[in-house]
PDB file of N, CA and C in Angstrom:
ATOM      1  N   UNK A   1      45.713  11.573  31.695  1.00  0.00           N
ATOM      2  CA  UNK A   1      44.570  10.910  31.130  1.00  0.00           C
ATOM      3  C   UNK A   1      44.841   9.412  30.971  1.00  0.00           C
ATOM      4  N   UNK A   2      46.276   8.906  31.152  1.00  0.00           N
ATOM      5  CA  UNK A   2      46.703   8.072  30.604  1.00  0.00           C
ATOM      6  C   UNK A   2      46.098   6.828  31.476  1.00  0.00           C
ATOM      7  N   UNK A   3      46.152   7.555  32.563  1.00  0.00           N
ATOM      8  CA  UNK A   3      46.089   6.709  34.278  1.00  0.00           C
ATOM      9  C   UNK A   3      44.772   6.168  34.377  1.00  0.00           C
ATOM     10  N   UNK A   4      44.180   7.449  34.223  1.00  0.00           N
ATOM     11  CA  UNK A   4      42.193   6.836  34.147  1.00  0.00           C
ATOM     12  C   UNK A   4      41.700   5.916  33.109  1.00  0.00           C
ATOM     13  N   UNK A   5      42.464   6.130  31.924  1.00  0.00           N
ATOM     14  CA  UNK A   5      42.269   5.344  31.048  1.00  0.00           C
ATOM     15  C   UNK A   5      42.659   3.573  31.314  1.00  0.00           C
ATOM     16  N   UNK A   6      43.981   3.637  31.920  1.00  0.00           N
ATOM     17  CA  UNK A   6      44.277   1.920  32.317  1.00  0.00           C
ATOM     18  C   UNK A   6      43.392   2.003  33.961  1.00  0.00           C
ATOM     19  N   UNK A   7      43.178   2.419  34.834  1.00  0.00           N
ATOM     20  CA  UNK A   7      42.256   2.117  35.731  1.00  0.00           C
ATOM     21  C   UNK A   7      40.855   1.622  35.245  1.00  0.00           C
ATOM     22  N   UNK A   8      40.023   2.619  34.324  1.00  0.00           N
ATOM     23  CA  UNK A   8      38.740   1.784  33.637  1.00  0.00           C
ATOM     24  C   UNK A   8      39.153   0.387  32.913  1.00  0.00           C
ATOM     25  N   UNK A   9      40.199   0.314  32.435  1.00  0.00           N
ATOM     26  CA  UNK A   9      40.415  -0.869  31.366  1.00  0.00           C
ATOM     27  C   UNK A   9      40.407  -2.063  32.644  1.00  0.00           C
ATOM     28  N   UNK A  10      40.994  -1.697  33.365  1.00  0.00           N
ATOM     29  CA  UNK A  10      41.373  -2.640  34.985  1.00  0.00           C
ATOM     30  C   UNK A  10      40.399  -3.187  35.504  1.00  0.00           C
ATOM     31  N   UNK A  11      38.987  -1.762  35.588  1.00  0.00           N
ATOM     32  CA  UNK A  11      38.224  -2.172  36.459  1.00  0.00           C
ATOM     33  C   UNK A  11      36.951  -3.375  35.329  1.00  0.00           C
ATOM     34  N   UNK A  12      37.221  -2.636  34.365  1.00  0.00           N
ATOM     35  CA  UNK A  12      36.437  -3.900  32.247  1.00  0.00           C
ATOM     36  C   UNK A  12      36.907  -5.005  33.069  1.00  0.00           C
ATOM     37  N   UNK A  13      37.953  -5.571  33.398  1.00  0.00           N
ATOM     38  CA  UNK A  13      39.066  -6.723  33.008  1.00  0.00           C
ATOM     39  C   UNK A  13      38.419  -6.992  34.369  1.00  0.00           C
ATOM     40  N   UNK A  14      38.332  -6.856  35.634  1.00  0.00           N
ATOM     41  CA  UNK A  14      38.322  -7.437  37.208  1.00  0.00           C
ATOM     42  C   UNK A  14      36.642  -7.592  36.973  1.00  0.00           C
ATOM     43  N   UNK A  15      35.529  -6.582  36.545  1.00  0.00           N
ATOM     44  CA  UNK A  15      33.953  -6.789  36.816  1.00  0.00           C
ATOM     45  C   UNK A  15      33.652  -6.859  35.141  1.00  0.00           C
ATOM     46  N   UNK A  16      34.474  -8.004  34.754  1.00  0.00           N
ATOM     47  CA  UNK A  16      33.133  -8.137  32.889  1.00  0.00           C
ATOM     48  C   UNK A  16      32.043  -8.075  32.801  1.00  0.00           C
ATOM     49  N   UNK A  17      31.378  -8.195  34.213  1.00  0.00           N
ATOM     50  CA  UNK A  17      29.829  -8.635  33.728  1.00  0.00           C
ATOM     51  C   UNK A  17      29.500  -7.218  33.704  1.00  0.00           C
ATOM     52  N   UNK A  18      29.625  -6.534  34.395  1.00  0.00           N
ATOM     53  CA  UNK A  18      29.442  -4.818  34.427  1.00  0.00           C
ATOM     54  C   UNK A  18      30.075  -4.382  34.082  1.00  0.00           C
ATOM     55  N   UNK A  19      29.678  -3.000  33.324  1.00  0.00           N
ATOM     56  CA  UNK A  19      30.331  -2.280  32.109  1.00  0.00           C
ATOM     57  C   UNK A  19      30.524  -0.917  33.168  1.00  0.00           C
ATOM     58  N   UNK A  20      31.830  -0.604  32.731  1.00  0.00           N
ATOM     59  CA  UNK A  20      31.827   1.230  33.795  1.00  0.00           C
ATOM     60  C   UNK A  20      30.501   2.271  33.153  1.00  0.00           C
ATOM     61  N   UNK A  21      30.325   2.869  33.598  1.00  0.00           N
ATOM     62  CA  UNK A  21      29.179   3.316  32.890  1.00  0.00           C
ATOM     63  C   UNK A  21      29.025   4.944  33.424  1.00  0.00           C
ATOM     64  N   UNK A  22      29.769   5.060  34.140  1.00  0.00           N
ATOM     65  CA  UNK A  22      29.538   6.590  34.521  1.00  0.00           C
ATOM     66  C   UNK A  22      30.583   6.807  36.037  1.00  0.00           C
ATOM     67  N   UNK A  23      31.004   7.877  35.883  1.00  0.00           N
ATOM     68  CA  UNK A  23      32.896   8.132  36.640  1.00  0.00           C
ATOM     69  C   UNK A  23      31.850   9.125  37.186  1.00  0.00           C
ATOM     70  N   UNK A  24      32.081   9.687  39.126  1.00  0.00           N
ATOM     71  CA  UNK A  24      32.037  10.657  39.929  1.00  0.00           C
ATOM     72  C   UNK A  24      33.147  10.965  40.308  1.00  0.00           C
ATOM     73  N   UNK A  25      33.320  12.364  39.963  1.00  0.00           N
ATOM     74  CA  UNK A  25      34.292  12.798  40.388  1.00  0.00           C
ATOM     75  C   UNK A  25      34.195  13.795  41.808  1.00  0.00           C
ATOM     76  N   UNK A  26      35.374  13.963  42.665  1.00  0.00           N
ATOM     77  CA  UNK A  26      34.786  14.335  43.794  1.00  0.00           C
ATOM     78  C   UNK A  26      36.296  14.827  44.214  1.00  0.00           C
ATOM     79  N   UNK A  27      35.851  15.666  45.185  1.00  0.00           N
ATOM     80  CA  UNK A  27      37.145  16.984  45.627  1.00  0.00           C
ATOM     81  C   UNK A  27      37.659  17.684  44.841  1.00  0.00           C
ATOM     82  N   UNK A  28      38.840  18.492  45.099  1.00  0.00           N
ATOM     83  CA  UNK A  28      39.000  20.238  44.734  1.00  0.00           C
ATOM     84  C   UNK A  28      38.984  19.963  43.187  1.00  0.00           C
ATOM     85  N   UNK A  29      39.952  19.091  42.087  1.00  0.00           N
ATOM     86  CA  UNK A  29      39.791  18.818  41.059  1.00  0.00           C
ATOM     87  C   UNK A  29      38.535  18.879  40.546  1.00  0.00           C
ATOM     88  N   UNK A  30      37.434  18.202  41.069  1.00  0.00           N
ATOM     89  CA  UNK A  30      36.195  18.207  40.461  1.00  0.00           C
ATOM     90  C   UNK A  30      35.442  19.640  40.156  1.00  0.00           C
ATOM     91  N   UNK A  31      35.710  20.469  40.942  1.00  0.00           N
ATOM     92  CA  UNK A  31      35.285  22.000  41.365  1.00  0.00           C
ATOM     93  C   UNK A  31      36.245  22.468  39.816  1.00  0.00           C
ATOM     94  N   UNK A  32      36.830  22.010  38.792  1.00  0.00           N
ATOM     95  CA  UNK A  32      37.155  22.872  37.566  1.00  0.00           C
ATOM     96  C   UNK A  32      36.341  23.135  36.724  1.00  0.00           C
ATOM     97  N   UNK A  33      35.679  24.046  36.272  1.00  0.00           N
ATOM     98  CA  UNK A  33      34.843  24.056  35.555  1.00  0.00           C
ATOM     99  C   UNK A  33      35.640  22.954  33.582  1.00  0.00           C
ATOM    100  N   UNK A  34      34.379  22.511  33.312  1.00  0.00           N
ATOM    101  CA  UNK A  34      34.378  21.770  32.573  1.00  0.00           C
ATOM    102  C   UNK A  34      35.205  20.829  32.389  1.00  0.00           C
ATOM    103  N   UNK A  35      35.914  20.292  33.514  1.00  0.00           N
ATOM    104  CA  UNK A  35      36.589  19.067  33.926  1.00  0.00           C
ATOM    105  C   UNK A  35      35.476  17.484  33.403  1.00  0.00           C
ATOM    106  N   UNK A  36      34.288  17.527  34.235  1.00  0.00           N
ATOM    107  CA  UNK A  36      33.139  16.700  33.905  1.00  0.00           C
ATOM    108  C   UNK A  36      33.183  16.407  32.325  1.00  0.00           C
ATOM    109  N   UNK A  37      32.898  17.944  31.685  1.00  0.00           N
ATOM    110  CA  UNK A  37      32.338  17.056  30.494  1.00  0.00           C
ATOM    111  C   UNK A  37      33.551  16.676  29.688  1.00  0.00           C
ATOM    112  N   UNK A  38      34.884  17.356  30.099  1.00  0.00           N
ATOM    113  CA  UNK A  38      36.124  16.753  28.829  1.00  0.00           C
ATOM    114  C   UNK A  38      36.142  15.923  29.264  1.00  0.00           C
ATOM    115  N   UNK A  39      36.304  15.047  30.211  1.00  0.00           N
ATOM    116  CA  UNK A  39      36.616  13.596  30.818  1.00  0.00           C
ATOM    117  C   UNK A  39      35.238  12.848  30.106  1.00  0.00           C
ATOM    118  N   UNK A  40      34.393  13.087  30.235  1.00  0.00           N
ATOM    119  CA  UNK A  40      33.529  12.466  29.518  1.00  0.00           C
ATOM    120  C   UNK A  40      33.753  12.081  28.495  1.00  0.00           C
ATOM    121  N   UNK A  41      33.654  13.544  27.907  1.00  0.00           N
ATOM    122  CA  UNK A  41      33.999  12.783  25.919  1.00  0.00           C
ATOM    123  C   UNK A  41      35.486  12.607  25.458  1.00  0.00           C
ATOM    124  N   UNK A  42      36.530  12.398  26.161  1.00  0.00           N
ATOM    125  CA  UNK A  42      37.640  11.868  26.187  1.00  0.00           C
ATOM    126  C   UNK A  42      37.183   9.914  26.620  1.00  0.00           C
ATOM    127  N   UNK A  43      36.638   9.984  27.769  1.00  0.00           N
ATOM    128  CA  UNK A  43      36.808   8.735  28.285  1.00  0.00           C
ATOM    129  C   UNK A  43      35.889   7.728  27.524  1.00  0.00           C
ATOM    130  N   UNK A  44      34.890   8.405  26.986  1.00  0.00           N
ATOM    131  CA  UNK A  44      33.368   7.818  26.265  1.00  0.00           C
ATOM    132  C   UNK A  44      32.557   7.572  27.518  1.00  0.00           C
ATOM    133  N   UNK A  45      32.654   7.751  28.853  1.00  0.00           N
ATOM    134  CA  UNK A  45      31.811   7.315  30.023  1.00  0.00           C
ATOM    135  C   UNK A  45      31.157   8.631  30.616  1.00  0.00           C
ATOM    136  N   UNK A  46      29.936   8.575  30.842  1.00  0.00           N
ATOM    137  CA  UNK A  46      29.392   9.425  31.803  1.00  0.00           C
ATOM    138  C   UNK A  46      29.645   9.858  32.855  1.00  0.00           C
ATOM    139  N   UNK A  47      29.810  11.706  32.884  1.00  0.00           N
ATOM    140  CA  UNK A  47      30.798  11.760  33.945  1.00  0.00           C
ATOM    141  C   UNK A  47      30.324  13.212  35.001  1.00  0.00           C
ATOM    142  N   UNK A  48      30.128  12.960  36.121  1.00  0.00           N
ATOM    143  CA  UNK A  48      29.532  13.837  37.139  1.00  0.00           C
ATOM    144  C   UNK A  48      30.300  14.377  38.260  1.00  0.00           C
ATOM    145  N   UNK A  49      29.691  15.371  39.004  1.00  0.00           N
ATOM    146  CA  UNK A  49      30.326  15.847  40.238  1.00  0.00           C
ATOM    147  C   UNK A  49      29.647  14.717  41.020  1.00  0.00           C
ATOM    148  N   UNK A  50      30.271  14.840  42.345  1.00  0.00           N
ATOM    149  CA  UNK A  50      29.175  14.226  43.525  1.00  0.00           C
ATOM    150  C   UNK A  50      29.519  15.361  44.189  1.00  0.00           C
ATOM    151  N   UNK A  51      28.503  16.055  44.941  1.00  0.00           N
ATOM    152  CA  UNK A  51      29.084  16.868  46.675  1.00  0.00           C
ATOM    153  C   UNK A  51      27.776  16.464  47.393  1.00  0.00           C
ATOM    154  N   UNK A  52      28.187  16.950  48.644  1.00  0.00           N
ATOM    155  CA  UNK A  52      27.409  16.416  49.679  1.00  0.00           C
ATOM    156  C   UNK A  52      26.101  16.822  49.224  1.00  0.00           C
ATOM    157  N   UNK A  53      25.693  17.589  49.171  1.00  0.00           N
ATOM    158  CA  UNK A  53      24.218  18.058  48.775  1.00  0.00           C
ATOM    159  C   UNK A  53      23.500  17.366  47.771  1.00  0.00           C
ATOM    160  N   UNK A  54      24.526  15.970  47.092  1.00  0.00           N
ATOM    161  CA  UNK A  54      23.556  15.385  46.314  1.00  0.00           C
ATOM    162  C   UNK A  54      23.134  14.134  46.773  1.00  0.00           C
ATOM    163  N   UNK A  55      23.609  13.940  47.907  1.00  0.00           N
ATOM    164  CA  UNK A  55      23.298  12.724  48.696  1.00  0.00           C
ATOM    165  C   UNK A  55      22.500  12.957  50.197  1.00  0.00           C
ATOM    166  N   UNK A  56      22.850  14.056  50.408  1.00  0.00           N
ATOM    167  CA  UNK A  56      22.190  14.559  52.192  1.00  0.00           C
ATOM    168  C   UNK A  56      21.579  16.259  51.600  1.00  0.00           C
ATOM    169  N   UNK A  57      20.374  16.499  52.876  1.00  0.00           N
ATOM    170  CA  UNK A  57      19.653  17.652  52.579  1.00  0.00           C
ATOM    171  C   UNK A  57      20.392  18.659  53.851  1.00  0.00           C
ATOM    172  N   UNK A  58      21.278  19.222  52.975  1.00  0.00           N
ATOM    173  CA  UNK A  58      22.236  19.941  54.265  1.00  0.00           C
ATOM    174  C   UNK A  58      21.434  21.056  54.942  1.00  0.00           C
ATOM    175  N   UNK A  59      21.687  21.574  56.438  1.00  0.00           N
ATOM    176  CA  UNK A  59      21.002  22.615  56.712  1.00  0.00           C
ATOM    177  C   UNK A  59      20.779  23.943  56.223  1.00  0.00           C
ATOM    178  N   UNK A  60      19.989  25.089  55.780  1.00  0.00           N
ATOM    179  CA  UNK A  60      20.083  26.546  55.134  1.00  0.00           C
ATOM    180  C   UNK A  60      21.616  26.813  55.449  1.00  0.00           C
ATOM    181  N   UNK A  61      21.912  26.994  56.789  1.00  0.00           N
ATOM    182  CA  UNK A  61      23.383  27.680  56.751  1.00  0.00           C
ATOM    183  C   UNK A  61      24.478  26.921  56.173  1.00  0.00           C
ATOM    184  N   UNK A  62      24.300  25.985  55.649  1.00  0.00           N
ATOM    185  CA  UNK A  62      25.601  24.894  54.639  1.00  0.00           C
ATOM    186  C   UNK A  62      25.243  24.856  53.741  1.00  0.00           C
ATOM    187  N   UNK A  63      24.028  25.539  53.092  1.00  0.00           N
ATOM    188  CA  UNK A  63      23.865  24.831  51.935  1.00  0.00           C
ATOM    189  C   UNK A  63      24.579  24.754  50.666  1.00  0.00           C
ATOM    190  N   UNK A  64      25.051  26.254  50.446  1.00  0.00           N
ATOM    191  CA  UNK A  64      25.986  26.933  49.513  1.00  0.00           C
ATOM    192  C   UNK A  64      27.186  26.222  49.471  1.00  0.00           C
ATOM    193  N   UNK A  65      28.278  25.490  50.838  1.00  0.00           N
ATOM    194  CA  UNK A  65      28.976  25.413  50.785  1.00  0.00           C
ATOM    195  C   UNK A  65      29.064  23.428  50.677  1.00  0.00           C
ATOM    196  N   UNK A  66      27.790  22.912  51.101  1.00  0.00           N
ATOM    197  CA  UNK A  66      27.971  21.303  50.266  1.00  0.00           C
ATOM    198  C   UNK A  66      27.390  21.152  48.726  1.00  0.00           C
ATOM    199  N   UNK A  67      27.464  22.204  48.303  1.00  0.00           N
ATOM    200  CA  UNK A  67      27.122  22.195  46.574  1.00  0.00           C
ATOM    201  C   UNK A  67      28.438  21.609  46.280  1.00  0.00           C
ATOM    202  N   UNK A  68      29.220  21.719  47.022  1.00  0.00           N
ATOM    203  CA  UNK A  68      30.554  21.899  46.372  1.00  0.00           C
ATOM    204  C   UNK A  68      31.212  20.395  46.755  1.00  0.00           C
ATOM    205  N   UNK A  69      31.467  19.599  45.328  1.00  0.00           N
ATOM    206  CA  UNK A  69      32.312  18.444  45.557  1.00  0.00           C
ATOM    207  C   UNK A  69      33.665  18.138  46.210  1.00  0.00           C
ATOM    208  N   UNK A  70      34.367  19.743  46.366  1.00  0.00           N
ATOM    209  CA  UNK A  70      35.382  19.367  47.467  1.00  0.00           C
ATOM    210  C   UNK A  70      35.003  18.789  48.810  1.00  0.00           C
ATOM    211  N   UNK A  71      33.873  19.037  49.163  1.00  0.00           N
ATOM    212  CA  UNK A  71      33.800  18.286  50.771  1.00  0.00           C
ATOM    213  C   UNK A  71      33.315  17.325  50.588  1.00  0.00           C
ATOM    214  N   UNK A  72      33.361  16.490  49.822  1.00  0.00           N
ATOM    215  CA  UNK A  72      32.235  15.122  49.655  1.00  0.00           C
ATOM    216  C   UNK A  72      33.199  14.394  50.257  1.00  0.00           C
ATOM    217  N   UNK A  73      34.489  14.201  50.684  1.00  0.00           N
ATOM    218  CA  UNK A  73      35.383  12.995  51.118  1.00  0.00           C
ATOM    219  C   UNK A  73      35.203  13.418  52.713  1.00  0.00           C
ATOM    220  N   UNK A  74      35.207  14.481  52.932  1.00  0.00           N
ATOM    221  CA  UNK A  74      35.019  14.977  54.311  1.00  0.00           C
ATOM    222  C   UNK A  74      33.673  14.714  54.777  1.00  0.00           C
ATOM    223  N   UNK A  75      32.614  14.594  54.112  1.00  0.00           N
ATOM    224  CA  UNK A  75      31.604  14.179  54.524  1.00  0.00           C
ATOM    225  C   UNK A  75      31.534  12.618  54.804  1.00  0.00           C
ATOM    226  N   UNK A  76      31.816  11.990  53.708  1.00  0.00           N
ATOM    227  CA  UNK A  76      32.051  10.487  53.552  1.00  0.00           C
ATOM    228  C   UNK A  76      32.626  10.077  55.148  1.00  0.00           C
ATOM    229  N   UNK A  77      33.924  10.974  55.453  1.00  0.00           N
ATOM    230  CA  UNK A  77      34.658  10.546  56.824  1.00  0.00           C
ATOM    231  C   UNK A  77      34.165  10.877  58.293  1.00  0.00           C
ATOM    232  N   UNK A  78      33.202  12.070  58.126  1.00  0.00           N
ATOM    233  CA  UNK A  78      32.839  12.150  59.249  1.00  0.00           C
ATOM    234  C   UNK A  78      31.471  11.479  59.532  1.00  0.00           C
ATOM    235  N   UNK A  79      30.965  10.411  57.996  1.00  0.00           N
ATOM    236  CA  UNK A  79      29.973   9.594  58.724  1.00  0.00           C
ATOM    237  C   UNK A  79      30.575   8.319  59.356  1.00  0.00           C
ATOM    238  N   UNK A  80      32.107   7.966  59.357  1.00  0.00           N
ATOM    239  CA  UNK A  80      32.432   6.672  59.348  1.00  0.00           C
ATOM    240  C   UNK A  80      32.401   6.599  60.706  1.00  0.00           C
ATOM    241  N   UNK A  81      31.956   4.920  61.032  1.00  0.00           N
ATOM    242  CA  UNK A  81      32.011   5.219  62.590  1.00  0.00           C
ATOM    243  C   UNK A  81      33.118   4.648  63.581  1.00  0.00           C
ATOM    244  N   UNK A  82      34.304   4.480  62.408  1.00  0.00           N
ATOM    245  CA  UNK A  82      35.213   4.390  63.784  1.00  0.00           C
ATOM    246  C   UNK A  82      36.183   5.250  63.176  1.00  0.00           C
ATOM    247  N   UNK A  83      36.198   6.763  63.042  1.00  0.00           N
ATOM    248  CA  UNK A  83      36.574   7.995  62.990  1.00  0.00           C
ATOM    249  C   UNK A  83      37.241   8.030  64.151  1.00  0.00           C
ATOM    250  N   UNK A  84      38.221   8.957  64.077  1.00  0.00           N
ATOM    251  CA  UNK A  84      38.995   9.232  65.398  1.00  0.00           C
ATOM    252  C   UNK A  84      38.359  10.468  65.942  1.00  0.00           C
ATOM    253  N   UNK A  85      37.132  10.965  65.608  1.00  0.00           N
ATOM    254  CA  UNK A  85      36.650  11.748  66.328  1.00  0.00           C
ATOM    255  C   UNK A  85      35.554  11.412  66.908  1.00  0.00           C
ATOM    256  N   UNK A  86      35.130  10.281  67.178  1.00  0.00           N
ATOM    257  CA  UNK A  86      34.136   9.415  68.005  1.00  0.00           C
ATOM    258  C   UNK A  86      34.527   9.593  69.007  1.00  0.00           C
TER     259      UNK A  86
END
């Protein structure tokens, strides 16, 4: 906890004018149940999953499986476009 705690203080100190205001959390960690809200009221910041399904309207046969914030980095990479699978 110690770590997230001096990373927000880092990111206060580098953007003053903007306040952190809410942490996404994303991959297998995020998938713990009630991970979100202790980090929340530990950190005092608003705190969410992201998975693919909250950013893209995945097809019926994926849908079940981009609920899930473990693939959100895998999604992130296979939109990049100089991927090594281009």
């Amino acid at each position: 906890m110690q770590e997230l705690k001096v990373s927000l203080t880092y990111a206060q100190h580098q953007y003053h004018e903007t306040a952190v205001s809410r942490l996404l959390l994303v991959g297998g960690g995020a998938c713990i149940p009630g991970v979100a809200a202790h980090l929340s009221k530990t950190l005092g910041v608003e705190t969410r999953t992201a998975a693919p399904a909250d950013t893209a309207t995945p097809a019926p046969a994926v849908a079940g499986v981009c609920a899930s914030p473990a693939l959100t980095l895998a999604m992130g990479l296979a939109q990049h476009p100089d991927g090594p699978w281009r």
